[in-house]
Protein backbone atom coordinates (compact mmCIF):
# COMPACT_ATOMS: atom_id res chain seq x y z
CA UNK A 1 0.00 0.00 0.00
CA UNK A 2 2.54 2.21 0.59
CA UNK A 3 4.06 1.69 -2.89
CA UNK A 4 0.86 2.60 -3.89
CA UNK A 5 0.87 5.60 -2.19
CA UNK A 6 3.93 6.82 -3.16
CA UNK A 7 3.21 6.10 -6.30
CA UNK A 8 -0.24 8.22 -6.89
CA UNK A 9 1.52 11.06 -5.60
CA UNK A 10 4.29 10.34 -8.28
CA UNK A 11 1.62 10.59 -10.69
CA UNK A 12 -0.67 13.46 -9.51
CA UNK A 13 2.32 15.98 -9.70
CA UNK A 14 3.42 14.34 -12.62
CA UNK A 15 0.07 13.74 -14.80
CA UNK A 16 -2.42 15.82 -15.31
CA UNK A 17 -16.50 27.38 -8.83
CA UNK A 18 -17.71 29.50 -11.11
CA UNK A 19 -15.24 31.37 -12.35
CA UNK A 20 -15.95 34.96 -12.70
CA UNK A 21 -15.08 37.13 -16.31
CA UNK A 22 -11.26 36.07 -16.90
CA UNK A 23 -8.39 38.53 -17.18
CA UNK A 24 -6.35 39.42 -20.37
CA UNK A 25 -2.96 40.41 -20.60
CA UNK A 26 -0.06 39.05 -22.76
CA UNK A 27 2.46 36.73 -20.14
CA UNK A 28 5.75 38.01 -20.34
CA UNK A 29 7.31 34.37 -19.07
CA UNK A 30 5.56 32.40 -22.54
CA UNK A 31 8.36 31.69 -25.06
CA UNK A 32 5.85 31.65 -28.55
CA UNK A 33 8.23 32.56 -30.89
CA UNK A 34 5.48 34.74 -32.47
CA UNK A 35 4.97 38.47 -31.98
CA UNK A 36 1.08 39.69 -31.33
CA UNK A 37 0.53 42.83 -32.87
CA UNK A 38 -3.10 44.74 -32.44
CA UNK A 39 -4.92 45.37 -35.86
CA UNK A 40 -4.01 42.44 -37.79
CA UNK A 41 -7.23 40.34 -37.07
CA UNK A 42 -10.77 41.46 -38.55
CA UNK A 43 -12.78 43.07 -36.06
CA UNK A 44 -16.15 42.42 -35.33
CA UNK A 45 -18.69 44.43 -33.03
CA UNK A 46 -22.01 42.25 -31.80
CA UNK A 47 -24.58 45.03 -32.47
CA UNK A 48 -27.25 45.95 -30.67
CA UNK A 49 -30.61 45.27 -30.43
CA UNK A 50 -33.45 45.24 -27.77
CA UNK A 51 -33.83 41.79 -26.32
CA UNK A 52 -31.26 38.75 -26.31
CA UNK A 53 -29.19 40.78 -23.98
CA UNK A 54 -27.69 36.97 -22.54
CA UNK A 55 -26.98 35.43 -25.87
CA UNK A 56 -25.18 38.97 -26.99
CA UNK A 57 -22.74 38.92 -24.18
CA UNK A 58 -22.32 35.28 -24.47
CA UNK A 59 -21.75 35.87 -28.28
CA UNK A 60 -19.56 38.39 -27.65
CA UNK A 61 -17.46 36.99 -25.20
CA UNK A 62 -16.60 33.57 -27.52
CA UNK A 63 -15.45 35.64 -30.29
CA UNK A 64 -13.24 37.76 -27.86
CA UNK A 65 -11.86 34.45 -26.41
CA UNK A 66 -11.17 32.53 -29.85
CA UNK A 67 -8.79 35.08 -30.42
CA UNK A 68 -9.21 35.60 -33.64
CA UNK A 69 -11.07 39.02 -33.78
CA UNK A 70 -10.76 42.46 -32.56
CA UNK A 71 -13.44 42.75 -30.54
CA UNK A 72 -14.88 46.35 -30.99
CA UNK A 73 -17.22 47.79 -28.05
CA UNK A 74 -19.90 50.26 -28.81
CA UNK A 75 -22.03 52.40 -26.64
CA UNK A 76 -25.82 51.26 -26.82
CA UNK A 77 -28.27 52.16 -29.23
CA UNK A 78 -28.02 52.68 -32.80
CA UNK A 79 -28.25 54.90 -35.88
CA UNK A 80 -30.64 53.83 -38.73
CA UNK A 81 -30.05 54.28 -42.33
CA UNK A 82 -29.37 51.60 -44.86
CA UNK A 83 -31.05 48.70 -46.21
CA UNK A 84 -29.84 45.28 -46.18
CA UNK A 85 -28.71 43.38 -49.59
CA UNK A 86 -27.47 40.28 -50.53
CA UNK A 87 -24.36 39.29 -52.21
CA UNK A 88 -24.14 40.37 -55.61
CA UNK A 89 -27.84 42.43 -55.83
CA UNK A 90 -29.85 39.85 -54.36
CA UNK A 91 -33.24 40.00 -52.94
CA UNK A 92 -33.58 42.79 -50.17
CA UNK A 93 -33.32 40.84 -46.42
CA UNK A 94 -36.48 41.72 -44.42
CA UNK A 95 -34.94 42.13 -41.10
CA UNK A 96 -36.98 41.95 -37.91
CA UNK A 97 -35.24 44.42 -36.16
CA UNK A 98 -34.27 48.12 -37.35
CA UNK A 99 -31.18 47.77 -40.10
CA UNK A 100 -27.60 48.79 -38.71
CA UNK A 101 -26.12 52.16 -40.20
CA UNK A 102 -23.06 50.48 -41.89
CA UNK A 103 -21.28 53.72 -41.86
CA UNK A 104 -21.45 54.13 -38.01
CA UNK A 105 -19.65 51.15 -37.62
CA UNK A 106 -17.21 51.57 -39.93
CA UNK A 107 -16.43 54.89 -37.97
CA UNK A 108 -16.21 52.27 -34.89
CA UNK A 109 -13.36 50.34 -36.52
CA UNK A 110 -15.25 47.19 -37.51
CA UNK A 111 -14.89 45.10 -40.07
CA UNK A 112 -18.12 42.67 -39.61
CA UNK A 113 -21.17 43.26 -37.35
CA UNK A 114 -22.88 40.26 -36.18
CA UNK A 115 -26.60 40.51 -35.46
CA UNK A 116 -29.25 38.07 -33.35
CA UNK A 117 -32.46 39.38 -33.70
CA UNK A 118 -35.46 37.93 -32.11
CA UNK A 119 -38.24 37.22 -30.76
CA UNK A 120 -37.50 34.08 -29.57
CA UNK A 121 -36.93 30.84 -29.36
CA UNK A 122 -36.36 30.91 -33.02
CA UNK A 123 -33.59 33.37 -33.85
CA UNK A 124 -32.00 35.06 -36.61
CA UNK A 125 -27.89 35.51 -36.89
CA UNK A 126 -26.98 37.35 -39.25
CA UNK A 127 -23.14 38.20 -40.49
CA UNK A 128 -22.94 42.04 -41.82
CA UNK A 129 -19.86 42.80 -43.81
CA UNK A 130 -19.76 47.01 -42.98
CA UNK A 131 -17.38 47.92 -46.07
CA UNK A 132 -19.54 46.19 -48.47
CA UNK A 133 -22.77 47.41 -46.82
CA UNK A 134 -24.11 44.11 -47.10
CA UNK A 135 -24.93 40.61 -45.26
CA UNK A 136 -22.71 38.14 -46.15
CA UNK A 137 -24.69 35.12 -44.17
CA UNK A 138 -27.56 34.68 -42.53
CA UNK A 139 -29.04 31.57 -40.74
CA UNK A 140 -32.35 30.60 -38.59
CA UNK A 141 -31.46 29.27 -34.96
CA UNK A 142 -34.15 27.96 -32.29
CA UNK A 143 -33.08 28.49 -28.69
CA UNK A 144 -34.09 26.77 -25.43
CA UNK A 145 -35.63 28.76 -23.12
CA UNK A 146 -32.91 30.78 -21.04
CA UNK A 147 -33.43 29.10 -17.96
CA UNK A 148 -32.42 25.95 -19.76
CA UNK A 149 -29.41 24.05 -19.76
CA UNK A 150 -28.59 23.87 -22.72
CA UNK A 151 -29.13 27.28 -23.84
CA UNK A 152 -25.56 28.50 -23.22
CA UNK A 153 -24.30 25.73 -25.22
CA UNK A 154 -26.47 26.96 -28.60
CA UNK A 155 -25.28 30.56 -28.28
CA UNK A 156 -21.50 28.73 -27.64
CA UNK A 157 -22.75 27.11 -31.69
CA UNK A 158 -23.88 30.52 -32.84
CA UNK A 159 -20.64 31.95 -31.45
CA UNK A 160 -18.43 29.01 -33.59
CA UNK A 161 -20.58 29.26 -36.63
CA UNK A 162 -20.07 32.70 -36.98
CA UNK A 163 -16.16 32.26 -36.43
CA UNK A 164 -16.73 29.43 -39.47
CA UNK A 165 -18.41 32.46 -41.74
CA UNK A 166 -15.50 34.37 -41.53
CA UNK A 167 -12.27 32.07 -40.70
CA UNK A 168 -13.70 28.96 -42.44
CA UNK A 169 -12.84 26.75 -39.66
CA UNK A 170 -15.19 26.57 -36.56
CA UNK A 171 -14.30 28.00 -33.02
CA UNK A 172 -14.03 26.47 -29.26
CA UNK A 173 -17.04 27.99 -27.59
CA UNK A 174 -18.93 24.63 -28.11
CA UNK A 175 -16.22 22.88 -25.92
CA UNK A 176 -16.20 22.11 -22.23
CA UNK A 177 -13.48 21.44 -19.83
CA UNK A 178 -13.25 19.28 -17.10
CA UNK A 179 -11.25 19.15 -14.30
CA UNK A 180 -10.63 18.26 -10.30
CA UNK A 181 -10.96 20.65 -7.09
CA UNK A 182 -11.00 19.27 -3.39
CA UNK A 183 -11.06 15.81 -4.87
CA UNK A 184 -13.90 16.50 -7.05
CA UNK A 185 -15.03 16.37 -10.72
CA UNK A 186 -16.07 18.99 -12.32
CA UNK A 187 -17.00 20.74 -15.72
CA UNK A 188 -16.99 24.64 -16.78
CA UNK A 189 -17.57 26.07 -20.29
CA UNK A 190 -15.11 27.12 -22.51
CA UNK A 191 -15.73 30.75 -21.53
CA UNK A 192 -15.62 29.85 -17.36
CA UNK A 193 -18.93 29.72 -16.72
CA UNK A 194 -21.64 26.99 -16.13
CA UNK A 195 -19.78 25.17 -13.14
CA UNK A 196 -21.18 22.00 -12.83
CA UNK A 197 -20.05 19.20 -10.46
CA UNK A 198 -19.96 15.49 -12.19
CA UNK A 199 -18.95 13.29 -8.74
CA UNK A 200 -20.11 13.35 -5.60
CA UNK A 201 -18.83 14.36 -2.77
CA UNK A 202 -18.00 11.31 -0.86
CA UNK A 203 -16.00 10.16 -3.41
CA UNK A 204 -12.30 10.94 -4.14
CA UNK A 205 -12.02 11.21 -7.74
CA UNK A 206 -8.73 11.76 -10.17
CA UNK A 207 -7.85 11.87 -14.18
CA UNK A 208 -11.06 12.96 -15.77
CA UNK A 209 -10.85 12.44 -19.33
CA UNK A 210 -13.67 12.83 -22.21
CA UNK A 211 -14.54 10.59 -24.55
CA UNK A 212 -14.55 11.00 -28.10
CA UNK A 213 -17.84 12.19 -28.65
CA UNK A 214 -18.15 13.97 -25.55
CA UNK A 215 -21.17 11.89 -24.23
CA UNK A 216 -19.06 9.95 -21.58
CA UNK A 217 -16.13 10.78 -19.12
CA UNK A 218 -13.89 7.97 -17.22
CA UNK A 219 -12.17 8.92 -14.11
CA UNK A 220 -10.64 7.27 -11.47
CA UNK A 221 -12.39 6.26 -8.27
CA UNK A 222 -9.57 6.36 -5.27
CA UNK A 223 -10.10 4.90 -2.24
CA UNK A 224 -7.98 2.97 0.76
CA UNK A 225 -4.66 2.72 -1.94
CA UNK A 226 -7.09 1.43 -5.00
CA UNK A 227 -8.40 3.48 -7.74
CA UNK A 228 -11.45 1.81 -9.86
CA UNK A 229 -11.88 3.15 -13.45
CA UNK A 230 -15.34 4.47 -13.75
CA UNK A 231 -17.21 5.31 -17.01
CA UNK A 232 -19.88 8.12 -16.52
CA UNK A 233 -22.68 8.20 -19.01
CA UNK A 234 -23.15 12.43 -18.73
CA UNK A 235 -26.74 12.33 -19.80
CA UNK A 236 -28.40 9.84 -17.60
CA UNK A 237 -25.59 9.91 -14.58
CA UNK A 238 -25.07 5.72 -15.08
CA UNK A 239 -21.46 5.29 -13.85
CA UNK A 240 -20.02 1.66 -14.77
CA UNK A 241 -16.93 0.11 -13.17
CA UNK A 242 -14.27 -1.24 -15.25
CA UNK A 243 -14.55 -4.84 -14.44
CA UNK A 244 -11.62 -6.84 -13.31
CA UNK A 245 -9.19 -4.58 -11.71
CA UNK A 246 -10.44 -2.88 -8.92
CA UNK A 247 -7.86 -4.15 -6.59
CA UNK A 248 -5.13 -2.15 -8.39
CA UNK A 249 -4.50 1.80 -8.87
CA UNK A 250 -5.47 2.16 -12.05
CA UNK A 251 -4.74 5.78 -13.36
CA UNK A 252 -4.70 8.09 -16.15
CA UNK A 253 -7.16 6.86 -18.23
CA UNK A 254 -8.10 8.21 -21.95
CA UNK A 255 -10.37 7.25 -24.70
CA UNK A 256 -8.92 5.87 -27.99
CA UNK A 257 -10.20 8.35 -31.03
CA UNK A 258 -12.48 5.79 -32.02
CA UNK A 259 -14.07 5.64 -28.01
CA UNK A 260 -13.97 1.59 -28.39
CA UNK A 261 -10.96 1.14 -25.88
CA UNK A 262 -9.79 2.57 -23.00
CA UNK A 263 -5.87 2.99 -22.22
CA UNK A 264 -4.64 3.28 -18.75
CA UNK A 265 -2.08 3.02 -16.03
CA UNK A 266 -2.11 -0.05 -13.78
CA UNK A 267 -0.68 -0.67 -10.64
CA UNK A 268 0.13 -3.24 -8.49
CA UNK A 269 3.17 -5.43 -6.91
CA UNK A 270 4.30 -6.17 -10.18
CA UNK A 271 5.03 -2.36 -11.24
CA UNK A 272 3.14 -0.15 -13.48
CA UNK A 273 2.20 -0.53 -16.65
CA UNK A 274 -0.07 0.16 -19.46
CA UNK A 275 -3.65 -1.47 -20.52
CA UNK A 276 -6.07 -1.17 -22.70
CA UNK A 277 -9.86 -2.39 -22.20
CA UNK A 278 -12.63 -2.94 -24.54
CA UNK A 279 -15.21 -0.27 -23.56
CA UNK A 280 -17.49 -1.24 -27.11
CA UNK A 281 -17.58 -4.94 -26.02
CA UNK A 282 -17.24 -4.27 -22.35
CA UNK A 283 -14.06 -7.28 -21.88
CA UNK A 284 -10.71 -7.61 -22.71
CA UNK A 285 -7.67 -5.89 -21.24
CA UNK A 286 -4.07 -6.08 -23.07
CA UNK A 287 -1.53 -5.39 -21.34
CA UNK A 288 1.30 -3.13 -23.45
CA UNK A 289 4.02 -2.54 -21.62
CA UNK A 290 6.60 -4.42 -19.34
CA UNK A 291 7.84 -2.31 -16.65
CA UNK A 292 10.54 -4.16 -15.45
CA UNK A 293 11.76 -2.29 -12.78
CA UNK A 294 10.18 1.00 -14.90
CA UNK A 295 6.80 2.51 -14.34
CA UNK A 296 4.45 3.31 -18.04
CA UNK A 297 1.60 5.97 -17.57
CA UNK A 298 -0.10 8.63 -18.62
CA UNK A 299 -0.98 7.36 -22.53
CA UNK A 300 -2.25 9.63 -25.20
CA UNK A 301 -3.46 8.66 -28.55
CA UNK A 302 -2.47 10.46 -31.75
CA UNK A 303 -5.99 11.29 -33.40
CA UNK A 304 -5.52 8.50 -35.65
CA UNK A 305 -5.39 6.09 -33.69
CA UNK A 306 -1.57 4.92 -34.90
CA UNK A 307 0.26 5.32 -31.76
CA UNK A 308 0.35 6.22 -28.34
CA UNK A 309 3.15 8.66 -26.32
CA UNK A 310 3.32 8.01 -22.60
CA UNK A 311 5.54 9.03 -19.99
CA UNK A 312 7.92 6.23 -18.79
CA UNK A 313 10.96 5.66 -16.21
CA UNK A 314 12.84 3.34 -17.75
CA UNK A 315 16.11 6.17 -18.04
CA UNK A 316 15.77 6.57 -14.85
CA UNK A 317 13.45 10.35 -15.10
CA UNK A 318 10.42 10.27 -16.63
CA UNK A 319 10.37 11.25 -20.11
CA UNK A 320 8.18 10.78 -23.31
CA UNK A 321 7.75 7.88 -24.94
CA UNK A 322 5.91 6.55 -27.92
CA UNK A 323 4.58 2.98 -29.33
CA UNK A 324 1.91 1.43 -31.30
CA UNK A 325 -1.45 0.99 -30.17
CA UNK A 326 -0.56 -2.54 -29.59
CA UNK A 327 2.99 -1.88 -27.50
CA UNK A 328 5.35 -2.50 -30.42
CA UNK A 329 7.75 -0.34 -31.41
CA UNK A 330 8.48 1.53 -28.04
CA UNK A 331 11.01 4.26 -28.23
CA UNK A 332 11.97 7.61 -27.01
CA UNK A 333 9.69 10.85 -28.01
CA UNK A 334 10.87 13.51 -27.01
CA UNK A 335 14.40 14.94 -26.74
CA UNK A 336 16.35 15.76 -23.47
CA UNK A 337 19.24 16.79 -21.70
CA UNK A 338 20.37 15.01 -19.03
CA UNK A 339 21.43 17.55 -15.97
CA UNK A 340 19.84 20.50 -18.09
CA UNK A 341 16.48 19.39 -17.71
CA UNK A 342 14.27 17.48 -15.11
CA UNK A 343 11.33 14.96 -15.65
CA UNK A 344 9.15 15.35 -18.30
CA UNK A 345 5.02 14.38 -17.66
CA UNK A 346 1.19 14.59 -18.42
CA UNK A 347 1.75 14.59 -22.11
CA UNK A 348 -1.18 15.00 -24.41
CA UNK A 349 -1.53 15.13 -28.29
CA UNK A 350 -3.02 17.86 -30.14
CA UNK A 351 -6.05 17.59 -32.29
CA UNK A 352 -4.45 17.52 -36.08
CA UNK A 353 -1.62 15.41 -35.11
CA UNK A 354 1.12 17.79 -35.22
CA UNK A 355 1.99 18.31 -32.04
CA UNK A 356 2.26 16.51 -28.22
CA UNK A 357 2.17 19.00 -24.99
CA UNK A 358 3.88 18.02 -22.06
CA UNK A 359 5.63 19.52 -18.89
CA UNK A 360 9.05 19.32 -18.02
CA UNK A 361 11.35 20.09 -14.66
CA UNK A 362 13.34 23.20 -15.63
CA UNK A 363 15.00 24.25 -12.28
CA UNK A 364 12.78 21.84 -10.77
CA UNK A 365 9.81 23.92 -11.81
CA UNK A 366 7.84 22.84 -14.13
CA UNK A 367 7.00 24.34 -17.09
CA UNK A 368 5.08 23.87 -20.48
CA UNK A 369 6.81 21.63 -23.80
CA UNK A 370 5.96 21.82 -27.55
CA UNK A 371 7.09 18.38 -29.21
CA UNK A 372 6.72 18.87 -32.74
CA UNK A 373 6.00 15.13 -33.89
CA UNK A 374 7.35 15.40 -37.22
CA UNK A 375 10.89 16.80 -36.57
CA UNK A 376 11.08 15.45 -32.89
CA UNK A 377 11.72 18.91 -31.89
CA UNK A 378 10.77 19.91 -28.63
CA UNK A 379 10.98 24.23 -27.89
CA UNK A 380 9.48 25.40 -24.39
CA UNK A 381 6.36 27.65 -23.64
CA UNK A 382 5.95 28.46 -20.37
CA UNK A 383 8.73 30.32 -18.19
CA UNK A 384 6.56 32.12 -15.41
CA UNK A 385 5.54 30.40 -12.01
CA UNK A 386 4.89 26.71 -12.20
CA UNK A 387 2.89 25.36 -15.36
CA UNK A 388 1.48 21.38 -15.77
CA UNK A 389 -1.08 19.35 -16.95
CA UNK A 390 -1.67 21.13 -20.47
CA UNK A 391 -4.82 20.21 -22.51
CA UNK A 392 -5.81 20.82 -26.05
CA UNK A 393 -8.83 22.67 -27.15
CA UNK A 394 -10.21 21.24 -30.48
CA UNK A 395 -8.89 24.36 -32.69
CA UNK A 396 -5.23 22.85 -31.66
CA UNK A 397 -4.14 26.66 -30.82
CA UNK A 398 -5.54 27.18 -27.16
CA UNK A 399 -4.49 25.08 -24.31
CA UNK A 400 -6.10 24.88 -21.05
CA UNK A 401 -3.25 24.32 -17.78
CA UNK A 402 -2.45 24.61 -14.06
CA UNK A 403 -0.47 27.83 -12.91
CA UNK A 404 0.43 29.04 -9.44
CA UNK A 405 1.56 32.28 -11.23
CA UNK A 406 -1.64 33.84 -9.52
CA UNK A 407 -0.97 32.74 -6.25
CA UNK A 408 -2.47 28.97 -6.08
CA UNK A 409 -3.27 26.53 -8.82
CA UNK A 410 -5.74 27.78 -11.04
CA UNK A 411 -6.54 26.74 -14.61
CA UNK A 412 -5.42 29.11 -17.10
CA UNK A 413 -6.07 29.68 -20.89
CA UNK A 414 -3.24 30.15 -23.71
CA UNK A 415 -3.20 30.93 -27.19
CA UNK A 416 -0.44 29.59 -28.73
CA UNK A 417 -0.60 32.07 -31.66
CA UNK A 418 -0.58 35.13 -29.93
CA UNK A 419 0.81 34.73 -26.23
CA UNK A 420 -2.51 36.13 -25.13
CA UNK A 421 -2.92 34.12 -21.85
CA UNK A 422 -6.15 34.37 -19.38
CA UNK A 423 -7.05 33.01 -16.46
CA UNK A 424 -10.30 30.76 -15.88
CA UNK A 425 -10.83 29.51 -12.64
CA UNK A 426 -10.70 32.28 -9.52
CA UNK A 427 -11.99 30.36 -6.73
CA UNK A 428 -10.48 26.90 -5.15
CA UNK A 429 -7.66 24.92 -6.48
CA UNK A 430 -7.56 23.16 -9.59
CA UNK A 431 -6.19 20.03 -10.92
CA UNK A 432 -5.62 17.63 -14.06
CA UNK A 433 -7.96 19.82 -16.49
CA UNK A 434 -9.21 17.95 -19.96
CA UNK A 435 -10.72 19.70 -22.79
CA UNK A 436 -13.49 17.79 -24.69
CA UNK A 437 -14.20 18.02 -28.46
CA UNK A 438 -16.43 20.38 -30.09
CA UNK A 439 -19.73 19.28 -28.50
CA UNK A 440 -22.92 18.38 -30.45
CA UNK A 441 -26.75 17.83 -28.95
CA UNK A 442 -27.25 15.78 -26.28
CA UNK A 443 -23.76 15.20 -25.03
CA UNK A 444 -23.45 19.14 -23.94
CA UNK A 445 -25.08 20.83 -21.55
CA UNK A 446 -26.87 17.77 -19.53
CA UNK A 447 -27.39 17.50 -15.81
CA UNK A 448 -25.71 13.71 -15.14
C-alpha cells in the first residue's frame, strides 16, 4: 500500500467554482516565438438590439476568447439608415429588427457586425460585412428557453458558426473542460462559466478524461490505496466500473479516437504498466508494456489512432515515450538533456496530429513543452511560475493548464498564436484539467 501511495503522488504531480469574467494580458514568461501585434485580425462588433441581452454577451465573449477578432465595443443604441442586400444584388433581407447604419460602424473600426435578432426561441444571426454594406450570411437558430441548460451551449454554436463564416474553420465555444478541485469532478464552459459538479462528494475522484464524442467521461475512483476506473454516461448519470481490476490503482485513463478502448495506467506489486480495455464490447484488457523495474503511464493517442506517447521511467526520469497501439515499437519521443532538464510528464496530443504537450522540470519547476512530432523537436512555452497538466482545445491553438503564477493553482487559458494568456478559474484549487471536443446535442449541456 505504501508503494501505492507513493506512487499516486508520483503521478498526480506528474500527470495531469464559477469562475468569474477572466483577465487578459499578454504573459511576459511564454516563449511563442510569435509576436502579437493589435490590428491584424478582422474586427467584429455584436450590435445591438433590444432583447437577447444573454446570448449577446455570451456571443460576444466567444469571439473575444477565440482570439481571432478584434473585438470592438460600442455604446448602446443605434443609428438607422441603410437597407440590407445580398451578395451580388440579391433579394432585399427583411430584417426583424431596425437595419444597422453600416457607416457608423465603420467609424467604430469594424470590419463585420454580427446581429441576433429575435423574438424568440427561433432566432436570426446574421453576419454584416460594414465595407460592403451588405450581409454576407444569414441563418435561422431555435433556442431553449434561457433558464435551460442547454441554452448556453447553442449561443456557444452561434458563437463558432459565426467564427466558421469568416475564418472557415469553426471555433471552441462549443467545448467544455473538465477538471478536479477538493477531490472533485467537475465541468466549466469554454468561456468559465456553467460550473457543474460530475462526482459526488463522498468520493475521491482523479484523471477525468472525455470521450470521443463527448457523451461519456472515465475517471478514477480512489479509495484505501485502489483506484477503480469508472465510465460516466453524462446524460443519464449511469457510472459503470471497469470490471476486473479494482484491486489495483489504475490511473490516467483516456479514450482511444475511435471511443472503443480505453488505455490506462495499472498498478500493483508487479510495477506499473499500461492497458487497454474494450469499452465497445465491455471485456478484454491487453496489457502493453513491461515495466521491469520501470513505471508506463499517462498514454495519449495520436488522433488516428496509430500510436500512443506516454511518460515512462525506464532512463531513470520520466520522459516521453511513444509505441503502437498494440505496444510494439516503443522508443523515445521527445528529446532531453540530461542535468539541463528534469522529468518530463502529463503529455497529451493535439487535435491535427502535429503536435504533443507536455511539462518538463526546468529548475525543478515545471514548465510547459511543444514536441513537434514530425521533426522530434521539442521548444518550451511556459517560463513564469509553475505550469502542468496542459490540454488541447479542439482548434489545436488554445491550451487549457495549471499555474500558481496567480498565487495557487488555477486553470489558465493560452493561445499559442498570440501569447494572449487568461485566467479561468478564480476560486479553489484546480487540478488535471481535460478539454473535450467540439460538442454536439445531447452530449453538452446535460445534468448527469
Amino acid at each position: 500500500m505504501t508503494r501505492r501511495l507513493l506512487l499516486l503522488g508520483l503521478v498526480v504531480a506528474g500527470s495531469r467554482a464559477q469562475a468569474q469574467d477572466t483577465t487578459k494580458a499578454l504573459d511576459r514568461g511564454v516563449r511563442i516565438g510569435i509576436t502579437y501585434e493589435p490590428g491584424v485580425r478582422p474586427s467584429i462588433v455584436v450590435l445591438p438590439a433590444r432583447g437577447l441581452d444573454s446570448a449577446r454577451s455570451i456571443l460576444a465573449r466567444d469571439l473575444d476568447y477565440s482570439d481571432r477578432f478584434e473585438v470592438v465595443s460600442v455604446p448602446p443604441g443605434d443609428s438607422m439608415a441603410t437597407s440590407l442586400r445580398l451578395p451580388g444584388g440579391g433579394a432585399r433581407v427583411t430584417p426583424q429588427s431596425s437595419t444597422p447604419n453600416y457607416g457608423l460602424y465603420r467609424a467604430f473600426g469594424a470590419d463585420y457586425g454580427v446581429e441576433i435578432a429575435g423574438p424568440e426561441p427561433v432566432v436570426t444571426v446574421r453576419l454584416h460585412d460594414l465595407a460592403a454594406s451588405l450581409v454576407r450570411q444569414e441563418e435561422k437558430v431555435t433556442l431553449p428557453l434561457l433558464t435551460s441548460p442547454g441554452y448556453r451551449m447553442a449561443v456557444h454554436r452561434v458563437s463558432d458558426q459565426v467564427v466558421r463564416w469568416i475564418m472557415g474553420t469553426p471555433g471552441i465555444a462549443a467545448s467544455q473542460i473538465l477538471f478536479v478541485s477538493n477531490k472533485r469532478v467537475y465541468r466549466l464552459d469554454s468561456d468559465g462559466a456553467g460550473l457543474q459538479p460530475l462526482t459526488g462528494e463522498t468520493e475521491e475522484a482523479l484523471s477525468p478524461a472525455w470521450s470521443p464524442d463527448g457523451s461519456k467521461m472515465v475517471y478514477t475512483q480512489f479509495a484505501a490505496g485502489r483506484g477503480a476506473l469508472v465510465v460516466l454516461t453524462l446524460a443519464t448519470g449511469q457510472r459503470a466500473t471497469v470490471p476486473g481490476i479494482a484491486a489495483d490503482l489504475n490511473i490516467t485513463p483516456v479514450f482511444s479516437p475511435d471511443g472503443r478502448s480505453l488505455a490506462f495506467a495499472r498498478s500493483n506489486e508487479e510495477g506499473t504498466d499500461i492497458f487497454t480495455f474494450n469499452v465497445a464490447d465491455w471485456c478484454c484488457l491487453q496489457r502493453l508494456t513491461v515495466g521491469r523495474y520501470a513505471d508506463n503511464l499517462s498514454p495519449t493517442y495520436a488522433p488516428d489512432g496509430r500510436r500512443i506517447a506516454f511518460v515512462s521511467t525506464r532512463a531513470s526520469l520520466p520522459q516521453i515515450y511513444v509505441m503502437d497501439p498494440d505496444g510494439a515499437d516503443q522508443e523515445l519521443f521527445a528529446p532531453f538533456d540530461y542535468g539541463v532538464t528534469g522529468s518530463s510528464n502529463a503529455p497529451e496530443w493535439s487535435p491535427d496530429g502535429a503536435m504533443v504537450v507536455f511539462h518538463r522540470e526546468v529548475s525543478r519547476v515545471p514548465q510547459l513543452f511543444l514536441l513537434e512530432v514530425a521533426g522530434r523537436r521539442v521548444r518550451q512555452l511556459t517560463s513564469t511560475g509553475r505550469n502542468e497538466d496542459a490540454t488541447w482545445a479542439p482548434d489545436g491553438r488554445h491550451l487549457a493548464f495549471v499555474s500558481d503564477r496567480s498565487g495557487r493553482r488555477q486553470l489558465w487559458v493560452i493561445d499559442t498564436e498570440s501569447g494572449r494568456i487568461r485566467q479561468f478559474t478564480t476560486t479553489g484549487t484546480a487540478r488535471l484539467p481535460a478539454w473535450s471536443r467540439r460538442l454536439q446535442g445531447a452530449a453538452a449541456g446535460q445534468n448527469p
